[in-house]
C-alpha atoms as a PDB file:
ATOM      1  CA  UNK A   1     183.604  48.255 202.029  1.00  0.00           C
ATOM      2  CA  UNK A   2     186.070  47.545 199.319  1.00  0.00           C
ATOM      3  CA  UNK A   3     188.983  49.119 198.852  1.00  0.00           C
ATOM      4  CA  UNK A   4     188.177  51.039 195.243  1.00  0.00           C
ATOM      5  CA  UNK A   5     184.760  52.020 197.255  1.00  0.00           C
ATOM      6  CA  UNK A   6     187.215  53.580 199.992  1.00  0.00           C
ATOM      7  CA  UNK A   7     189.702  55.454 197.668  1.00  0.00           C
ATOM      8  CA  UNK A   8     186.791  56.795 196.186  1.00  0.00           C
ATOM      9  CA  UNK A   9     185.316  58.287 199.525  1.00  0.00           C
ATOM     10  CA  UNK A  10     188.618  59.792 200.436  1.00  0.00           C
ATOM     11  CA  UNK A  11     188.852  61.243 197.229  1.00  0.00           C
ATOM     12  CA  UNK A  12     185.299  62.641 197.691  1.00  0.00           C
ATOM     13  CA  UNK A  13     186.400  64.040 200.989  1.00  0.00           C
ATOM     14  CA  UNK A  14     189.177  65.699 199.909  1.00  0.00           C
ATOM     15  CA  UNK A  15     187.425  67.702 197.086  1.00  0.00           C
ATOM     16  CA  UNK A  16     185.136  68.257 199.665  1.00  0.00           C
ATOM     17  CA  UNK A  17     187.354  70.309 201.954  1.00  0.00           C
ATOM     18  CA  UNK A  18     189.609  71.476 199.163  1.00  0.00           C
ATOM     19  CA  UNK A  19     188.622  74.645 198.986  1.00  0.00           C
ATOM     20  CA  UNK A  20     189.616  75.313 202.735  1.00  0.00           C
ATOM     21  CA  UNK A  21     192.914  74.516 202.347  1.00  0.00           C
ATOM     22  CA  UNK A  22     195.709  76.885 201.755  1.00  0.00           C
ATOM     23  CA  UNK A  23     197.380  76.289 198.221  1.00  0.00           C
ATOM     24  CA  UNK A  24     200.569  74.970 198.302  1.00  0.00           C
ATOM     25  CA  UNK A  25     203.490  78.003 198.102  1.00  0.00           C
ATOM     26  CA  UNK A  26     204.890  78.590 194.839  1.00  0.00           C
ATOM     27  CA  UNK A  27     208.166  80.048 194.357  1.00  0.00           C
ATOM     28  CA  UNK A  28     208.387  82.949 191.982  1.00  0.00           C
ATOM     29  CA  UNK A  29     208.937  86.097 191.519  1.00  0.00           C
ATOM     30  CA  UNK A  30     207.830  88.384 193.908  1.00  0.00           C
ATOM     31  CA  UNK A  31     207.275  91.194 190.976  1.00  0.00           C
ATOM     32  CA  UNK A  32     208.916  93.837 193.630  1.00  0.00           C
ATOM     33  CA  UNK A  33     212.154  93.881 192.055  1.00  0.00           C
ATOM     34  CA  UNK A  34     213.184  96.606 189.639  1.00  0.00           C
ATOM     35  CA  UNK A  35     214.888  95.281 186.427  1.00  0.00           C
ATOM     36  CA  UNK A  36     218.626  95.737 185.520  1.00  0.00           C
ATOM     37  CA  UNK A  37     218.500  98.005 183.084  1.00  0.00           C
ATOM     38  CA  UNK A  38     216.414  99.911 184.847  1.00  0.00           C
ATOM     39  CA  UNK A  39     218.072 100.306 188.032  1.00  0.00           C
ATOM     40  CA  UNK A  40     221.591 101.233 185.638  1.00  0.00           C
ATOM     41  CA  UNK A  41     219.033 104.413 184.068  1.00  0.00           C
ATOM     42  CA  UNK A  42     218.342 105.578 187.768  1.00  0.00           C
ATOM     43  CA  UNK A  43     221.793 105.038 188.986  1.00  0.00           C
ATOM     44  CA  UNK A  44     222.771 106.664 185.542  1.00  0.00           C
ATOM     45  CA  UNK A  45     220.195 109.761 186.297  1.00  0.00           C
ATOM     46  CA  UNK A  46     221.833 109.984 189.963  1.00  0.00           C
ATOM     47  CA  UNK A  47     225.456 110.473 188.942  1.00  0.00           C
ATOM     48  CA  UNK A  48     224.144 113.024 186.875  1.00  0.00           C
ATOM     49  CA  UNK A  49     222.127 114.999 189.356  1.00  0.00           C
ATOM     50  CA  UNK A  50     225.070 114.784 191.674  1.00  0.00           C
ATOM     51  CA  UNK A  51     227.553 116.326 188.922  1.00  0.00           C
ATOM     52  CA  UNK A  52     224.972 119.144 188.438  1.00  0.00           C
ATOM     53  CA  UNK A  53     223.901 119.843 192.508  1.00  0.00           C
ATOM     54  CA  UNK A  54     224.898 122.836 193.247  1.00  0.00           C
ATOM     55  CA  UNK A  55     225.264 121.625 197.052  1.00  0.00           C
ATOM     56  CA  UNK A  56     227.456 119.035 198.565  1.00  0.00           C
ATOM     57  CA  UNK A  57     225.349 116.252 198.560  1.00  0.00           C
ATOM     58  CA  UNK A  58     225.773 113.959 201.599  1.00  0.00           C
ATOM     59  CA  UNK A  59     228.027 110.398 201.124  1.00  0.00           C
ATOM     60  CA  UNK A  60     225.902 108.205 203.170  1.00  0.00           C
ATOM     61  CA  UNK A  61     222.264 109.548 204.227  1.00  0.00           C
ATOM     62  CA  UNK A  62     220.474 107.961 206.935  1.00  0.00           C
ATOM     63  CA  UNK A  63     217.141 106.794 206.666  1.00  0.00           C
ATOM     64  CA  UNK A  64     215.164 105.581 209.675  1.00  0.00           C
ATOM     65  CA  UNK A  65     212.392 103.150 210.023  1.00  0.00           C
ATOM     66  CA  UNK A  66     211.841 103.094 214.045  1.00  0.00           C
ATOM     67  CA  UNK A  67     208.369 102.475 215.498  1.00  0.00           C
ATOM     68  CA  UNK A  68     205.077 100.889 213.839  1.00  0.00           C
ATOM     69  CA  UNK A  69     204.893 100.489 210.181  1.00  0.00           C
ATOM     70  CA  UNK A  70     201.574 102.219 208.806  1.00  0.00           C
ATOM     71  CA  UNK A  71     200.623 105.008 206.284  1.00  0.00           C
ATOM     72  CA  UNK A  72     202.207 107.564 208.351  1.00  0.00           C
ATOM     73  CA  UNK A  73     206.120 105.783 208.106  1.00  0.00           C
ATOM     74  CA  UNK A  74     205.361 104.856 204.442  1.00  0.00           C
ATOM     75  CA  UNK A  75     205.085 108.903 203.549  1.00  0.00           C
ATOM     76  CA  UNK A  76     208.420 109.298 205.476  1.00  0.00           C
ATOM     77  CA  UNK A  77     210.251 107.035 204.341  1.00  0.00           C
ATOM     78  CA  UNK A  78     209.505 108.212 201.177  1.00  0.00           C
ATOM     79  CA  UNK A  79     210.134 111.999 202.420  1.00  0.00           C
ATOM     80  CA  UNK A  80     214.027 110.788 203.585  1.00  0.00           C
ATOM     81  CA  UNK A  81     214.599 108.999 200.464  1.00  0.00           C
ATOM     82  CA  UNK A  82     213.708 112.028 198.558  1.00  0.00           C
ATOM     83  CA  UNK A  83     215.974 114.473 200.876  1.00  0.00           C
ATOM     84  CA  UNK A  84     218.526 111.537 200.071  1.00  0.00           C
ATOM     85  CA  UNK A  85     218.200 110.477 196.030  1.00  0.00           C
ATOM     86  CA  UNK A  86     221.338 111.836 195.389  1.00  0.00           C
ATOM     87  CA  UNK A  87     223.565 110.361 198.298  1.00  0.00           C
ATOM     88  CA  UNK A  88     225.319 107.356 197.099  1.00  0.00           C
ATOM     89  CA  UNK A  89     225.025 105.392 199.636  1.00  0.00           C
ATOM     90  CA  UNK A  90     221.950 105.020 202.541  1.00  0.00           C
ATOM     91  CA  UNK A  91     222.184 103.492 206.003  1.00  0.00           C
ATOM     92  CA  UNK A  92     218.610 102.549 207.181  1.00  0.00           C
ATOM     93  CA  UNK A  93     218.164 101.946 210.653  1.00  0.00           C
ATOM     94  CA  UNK A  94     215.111  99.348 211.167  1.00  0.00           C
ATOM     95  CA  UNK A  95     213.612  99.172 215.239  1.00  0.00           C
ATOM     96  CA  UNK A  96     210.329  97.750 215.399  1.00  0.00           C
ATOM     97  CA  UNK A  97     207.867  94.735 215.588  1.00  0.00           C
ATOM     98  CA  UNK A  98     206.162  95.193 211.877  1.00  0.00           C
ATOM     99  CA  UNK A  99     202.721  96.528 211.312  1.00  0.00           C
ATOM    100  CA  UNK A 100     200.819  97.130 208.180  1.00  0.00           C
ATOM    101  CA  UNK A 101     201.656  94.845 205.153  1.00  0.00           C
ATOM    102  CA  UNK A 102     201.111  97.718 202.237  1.00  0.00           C
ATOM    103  CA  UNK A 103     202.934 100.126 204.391  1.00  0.00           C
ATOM    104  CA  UNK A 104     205.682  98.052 204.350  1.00  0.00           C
ATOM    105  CA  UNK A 105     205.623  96.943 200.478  1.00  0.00           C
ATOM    106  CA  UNK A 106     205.591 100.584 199.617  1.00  0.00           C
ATOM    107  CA  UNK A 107     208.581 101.410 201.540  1.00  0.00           C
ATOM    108  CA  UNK A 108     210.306  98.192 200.002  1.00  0.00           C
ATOM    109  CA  UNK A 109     209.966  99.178 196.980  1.00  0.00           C
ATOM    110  CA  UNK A 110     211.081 102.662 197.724  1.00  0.00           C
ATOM    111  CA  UNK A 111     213.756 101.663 199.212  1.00  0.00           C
ATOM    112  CA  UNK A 112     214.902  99.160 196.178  1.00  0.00           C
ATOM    113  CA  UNK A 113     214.674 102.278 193.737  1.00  0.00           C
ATOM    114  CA  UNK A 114     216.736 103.952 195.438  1.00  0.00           C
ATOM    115  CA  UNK A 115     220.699 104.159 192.926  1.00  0.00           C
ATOM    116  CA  UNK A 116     223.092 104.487 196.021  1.00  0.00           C
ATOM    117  CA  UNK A 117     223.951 100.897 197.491  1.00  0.00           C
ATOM    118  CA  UNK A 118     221.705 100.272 200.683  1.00  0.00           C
ATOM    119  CA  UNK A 119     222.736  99.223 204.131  1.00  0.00           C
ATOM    120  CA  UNK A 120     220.181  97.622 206.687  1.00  0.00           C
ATOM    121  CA  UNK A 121     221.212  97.983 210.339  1.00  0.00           C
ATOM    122  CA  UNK A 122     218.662  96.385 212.527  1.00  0.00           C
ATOM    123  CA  UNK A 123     218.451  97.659 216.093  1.00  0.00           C
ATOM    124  CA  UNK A 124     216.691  95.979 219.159  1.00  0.00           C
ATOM    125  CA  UNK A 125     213.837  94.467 216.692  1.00  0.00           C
ATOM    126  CA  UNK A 126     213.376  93.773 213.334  1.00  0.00           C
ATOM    127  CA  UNK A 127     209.991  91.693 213.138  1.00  0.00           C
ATOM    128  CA  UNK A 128     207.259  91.070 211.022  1.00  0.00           C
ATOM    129  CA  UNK A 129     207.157  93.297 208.090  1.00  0.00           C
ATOM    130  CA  UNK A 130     210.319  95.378 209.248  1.00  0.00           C
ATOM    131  CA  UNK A 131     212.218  92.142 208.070  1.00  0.00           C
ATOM    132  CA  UNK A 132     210.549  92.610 204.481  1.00  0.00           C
ATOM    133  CA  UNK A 133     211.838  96.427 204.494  1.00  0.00           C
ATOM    134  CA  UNK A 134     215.111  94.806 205.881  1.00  0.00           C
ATOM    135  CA  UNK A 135     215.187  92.488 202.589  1.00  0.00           C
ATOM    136  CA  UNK A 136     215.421  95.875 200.324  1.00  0.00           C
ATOM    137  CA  UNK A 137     218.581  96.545 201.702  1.00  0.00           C
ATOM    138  CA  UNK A 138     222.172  94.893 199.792  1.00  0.00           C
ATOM    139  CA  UNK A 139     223.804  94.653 202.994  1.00  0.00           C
ATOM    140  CA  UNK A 140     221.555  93.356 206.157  1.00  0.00           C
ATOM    141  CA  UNK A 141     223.624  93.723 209.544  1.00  0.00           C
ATOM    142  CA  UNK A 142     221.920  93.205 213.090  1.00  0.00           C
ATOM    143  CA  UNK A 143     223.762  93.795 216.482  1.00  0.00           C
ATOM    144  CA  UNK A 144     224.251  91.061 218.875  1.00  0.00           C
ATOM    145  CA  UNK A 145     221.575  92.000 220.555  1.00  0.00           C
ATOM    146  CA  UNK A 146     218.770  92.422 217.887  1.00  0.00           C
ATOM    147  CA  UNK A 147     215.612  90.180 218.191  1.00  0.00           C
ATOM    148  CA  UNK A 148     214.630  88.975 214.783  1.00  0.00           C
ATOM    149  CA  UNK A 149     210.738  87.686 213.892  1.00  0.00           C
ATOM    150  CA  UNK A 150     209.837  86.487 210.500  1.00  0.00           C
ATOM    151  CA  UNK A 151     206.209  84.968 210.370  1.00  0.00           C
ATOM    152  CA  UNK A 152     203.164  84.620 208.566  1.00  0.00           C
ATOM    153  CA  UNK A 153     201.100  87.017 208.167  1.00  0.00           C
ATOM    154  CA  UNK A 154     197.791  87.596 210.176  1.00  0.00           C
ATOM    155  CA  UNK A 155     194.575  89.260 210.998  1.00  0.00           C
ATOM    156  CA  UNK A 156     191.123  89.646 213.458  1.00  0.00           C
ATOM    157  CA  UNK A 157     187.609  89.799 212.717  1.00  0.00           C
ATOM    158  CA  UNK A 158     186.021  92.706 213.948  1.00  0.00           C
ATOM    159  CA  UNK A 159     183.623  91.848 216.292  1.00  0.00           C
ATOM    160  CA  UNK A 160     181.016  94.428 215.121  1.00  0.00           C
ATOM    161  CA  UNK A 161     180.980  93.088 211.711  1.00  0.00           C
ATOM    162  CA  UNK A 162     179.324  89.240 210.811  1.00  0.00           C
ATOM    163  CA  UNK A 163     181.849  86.821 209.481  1.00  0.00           C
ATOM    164  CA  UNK A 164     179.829  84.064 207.582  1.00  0.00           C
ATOM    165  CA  UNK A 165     182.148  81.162 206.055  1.00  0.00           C
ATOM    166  CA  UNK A 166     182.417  82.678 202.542  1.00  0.00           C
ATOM    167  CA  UNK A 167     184.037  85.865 203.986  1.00  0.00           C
ATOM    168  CA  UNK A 168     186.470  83.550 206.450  1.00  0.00           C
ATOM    169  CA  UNK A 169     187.512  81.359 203.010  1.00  0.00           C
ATOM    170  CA  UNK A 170     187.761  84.940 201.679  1.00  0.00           C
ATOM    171  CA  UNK A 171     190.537  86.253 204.681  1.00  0.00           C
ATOM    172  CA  UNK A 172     192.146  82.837 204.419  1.00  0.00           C
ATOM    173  CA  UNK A 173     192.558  83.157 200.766  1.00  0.00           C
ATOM    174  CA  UNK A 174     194.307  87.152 201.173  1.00  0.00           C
ATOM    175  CA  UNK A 175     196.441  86.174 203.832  1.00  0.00           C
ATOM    176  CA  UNK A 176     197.658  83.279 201.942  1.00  0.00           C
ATOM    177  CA  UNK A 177     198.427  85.900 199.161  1.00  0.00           C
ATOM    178  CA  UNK A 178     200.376  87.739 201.385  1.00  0.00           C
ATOM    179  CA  UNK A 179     201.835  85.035 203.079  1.00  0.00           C
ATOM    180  CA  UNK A 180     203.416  84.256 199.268  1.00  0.00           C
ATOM    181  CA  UNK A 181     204.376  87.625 198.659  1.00  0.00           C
ATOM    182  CA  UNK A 182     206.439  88.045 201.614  1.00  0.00           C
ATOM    183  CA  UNK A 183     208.189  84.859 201.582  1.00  0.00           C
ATOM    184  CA  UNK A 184     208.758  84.735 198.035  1.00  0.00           C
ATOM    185  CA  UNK A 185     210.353  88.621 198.718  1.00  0.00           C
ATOM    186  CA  UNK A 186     212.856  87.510 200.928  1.00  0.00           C
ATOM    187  CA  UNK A 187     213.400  83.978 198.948  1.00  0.00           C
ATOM    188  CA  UNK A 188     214.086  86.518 195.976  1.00  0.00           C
ATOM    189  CA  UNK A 189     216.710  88.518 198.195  1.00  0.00           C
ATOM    190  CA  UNK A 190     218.515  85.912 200.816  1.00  0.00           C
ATOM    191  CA  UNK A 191     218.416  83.134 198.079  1.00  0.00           C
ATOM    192  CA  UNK A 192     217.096  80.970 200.824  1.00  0.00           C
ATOM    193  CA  UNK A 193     214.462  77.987 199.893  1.00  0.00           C
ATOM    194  CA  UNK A 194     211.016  79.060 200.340  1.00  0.00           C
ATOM    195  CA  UNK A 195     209.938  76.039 201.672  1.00  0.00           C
ATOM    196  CA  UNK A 196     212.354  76.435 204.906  1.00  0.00           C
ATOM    197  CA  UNK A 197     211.198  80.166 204.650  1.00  0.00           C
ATOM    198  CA  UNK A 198     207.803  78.619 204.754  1.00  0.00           C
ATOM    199  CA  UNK A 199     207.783  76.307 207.792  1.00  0.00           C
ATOM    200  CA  UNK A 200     210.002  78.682 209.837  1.00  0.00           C
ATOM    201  CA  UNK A 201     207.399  81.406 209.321  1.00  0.00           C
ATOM    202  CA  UNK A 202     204.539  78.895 210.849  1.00  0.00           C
ATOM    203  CA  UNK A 203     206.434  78.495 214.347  1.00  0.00           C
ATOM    204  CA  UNK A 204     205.397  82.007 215.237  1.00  0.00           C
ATOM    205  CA  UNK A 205     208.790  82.532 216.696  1.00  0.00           C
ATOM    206  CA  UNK A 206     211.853  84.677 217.197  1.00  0.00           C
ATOM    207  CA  UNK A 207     214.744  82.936 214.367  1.00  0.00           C
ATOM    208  CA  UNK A 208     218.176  83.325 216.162  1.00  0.00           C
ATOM    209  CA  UNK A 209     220.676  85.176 214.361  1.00  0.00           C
ATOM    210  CA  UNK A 210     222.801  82.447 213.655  1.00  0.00           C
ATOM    211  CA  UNK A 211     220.000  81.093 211.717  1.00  0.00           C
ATOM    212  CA  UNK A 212     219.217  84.283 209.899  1.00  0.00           C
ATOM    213  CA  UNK A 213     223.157  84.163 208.921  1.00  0.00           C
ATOM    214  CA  UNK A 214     223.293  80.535 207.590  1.00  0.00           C
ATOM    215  CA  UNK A 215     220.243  81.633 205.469  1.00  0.00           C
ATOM    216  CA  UNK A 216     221.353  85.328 204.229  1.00  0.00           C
ATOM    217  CA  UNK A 217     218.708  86.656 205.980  1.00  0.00           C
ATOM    218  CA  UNK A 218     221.395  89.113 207.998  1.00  0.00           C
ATOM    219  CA  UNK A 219     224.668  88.933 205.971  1.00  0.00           C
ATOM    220  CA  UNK A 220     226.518  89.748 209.433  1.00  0.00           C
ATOM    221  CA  UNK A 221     226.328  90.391 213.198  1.00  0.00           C
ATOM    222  CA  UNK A 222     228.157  92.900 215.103  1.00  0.00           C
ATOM    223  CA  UNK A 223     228.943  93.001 218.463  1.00  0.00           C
ATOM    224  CA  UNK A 224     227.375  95.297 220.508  1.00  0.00           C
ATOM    225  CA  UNK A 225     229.512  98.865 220.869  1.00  0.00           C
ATOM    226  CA  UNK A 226     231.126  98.341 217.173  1.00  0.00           C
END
């Protein structure tokens, strides 16, 4: 075989199995994060409300995300932040391992709109997509102690439904979606690279703290009993 004949085989190959490839990540904007001018109109609208309230309105409010992420924590979270869209300031306390992905954009994004300035304190864990809700937050700050999981994103087949190829591509294809989302979040937020994002997602293991703090994932640690 000659060498143009092999080139063109591997090129035939790999346009073969193309399409069952992930595409590469791109970095870019996740599209989660509010504009400037926006933000100054709520923060604007805030001061405001607080001038007017005919009730003391509380200095730091305390907003907790403990337990799985779903539908239910999404409409609480949004409940506290109500109770709380005059406080100036928020303290959210983050313990769990992660659960739904939409769950835990909406409560992002809740969080972000919120005008006071936003303080993450991670207890015992802060995994999976608690570490995107963690990412709203202008100040991230774990305890020595806190167990910290950022990963890709995943899923099962239900074994009662029929999973040809096309609907497998299909999964692949989402969770690669997500997978870009996610990372591209916390890229937008830490200012870390996505790539390093990227392949420290694909261990599928606990990041140590240290880590986190080199990459502005936490932005500090405090000993347990501070």
């Amino acid at each position: 075989m000659t060498e143009p004949d092999l080139l063109n085989r591997i090129a035939l190959l790999e346009q073969q199995v193309g399409e069952f490839l992930p595409a590469a990540l791109e970095r870019k904007r996740s599209g989660l994060e509010p504009g400037d001018w926006l933000m100054a109109q709520v923060r604007a609208k805030a001061e405001i409300g607080r001038d007017q309230a005919n009730m003391s309105v509380i200095e730091t409010a305390e907003i907790r995300i403990i337990g799985d992420i779903d539908d239910a924590m999404a409409l609480s979270a949004h409940d506290q932040l109500e109770a709380a869209r005059l406080s100036p300031g928020i303290n959210v306390l983050i313990d769990t391992e992660g659960g739904n992905f939409d769950a835990a954009v909406r409560i992002y994004r809740a969080i972000r709109w919120h005008p006071g300035t936003k303080r993450a304190k991670l207890g015992k864990r802060c995994m999976s997509a608690g570490v995107l809700i963690s990412m709203a937050c202008d100040h991230r700050v774990a305890s020595a102690n806190s167990q910290y999981l950022m990963h890709l994103t995943a899923d099962s087949p239900d074994g009662r439904d029929r999973w040809t190829l096309l609907r497998h591509i299909a999964a692949m294809r989402q969770l690669r979606k997500l997978d870009s989302l996610y990372l591209n979040v916390i890229a937008d937020r830490s200012g870390a690279d996505l790539a390093a994002l990227a392949m420290e997602a694909a261990k599928d293991e606990q990041q140590s703290l240290q880590w986190c703090l080199q990459n502005n994932l936490i932005t500090a640690i405090e000993e347990v009993g501070e």
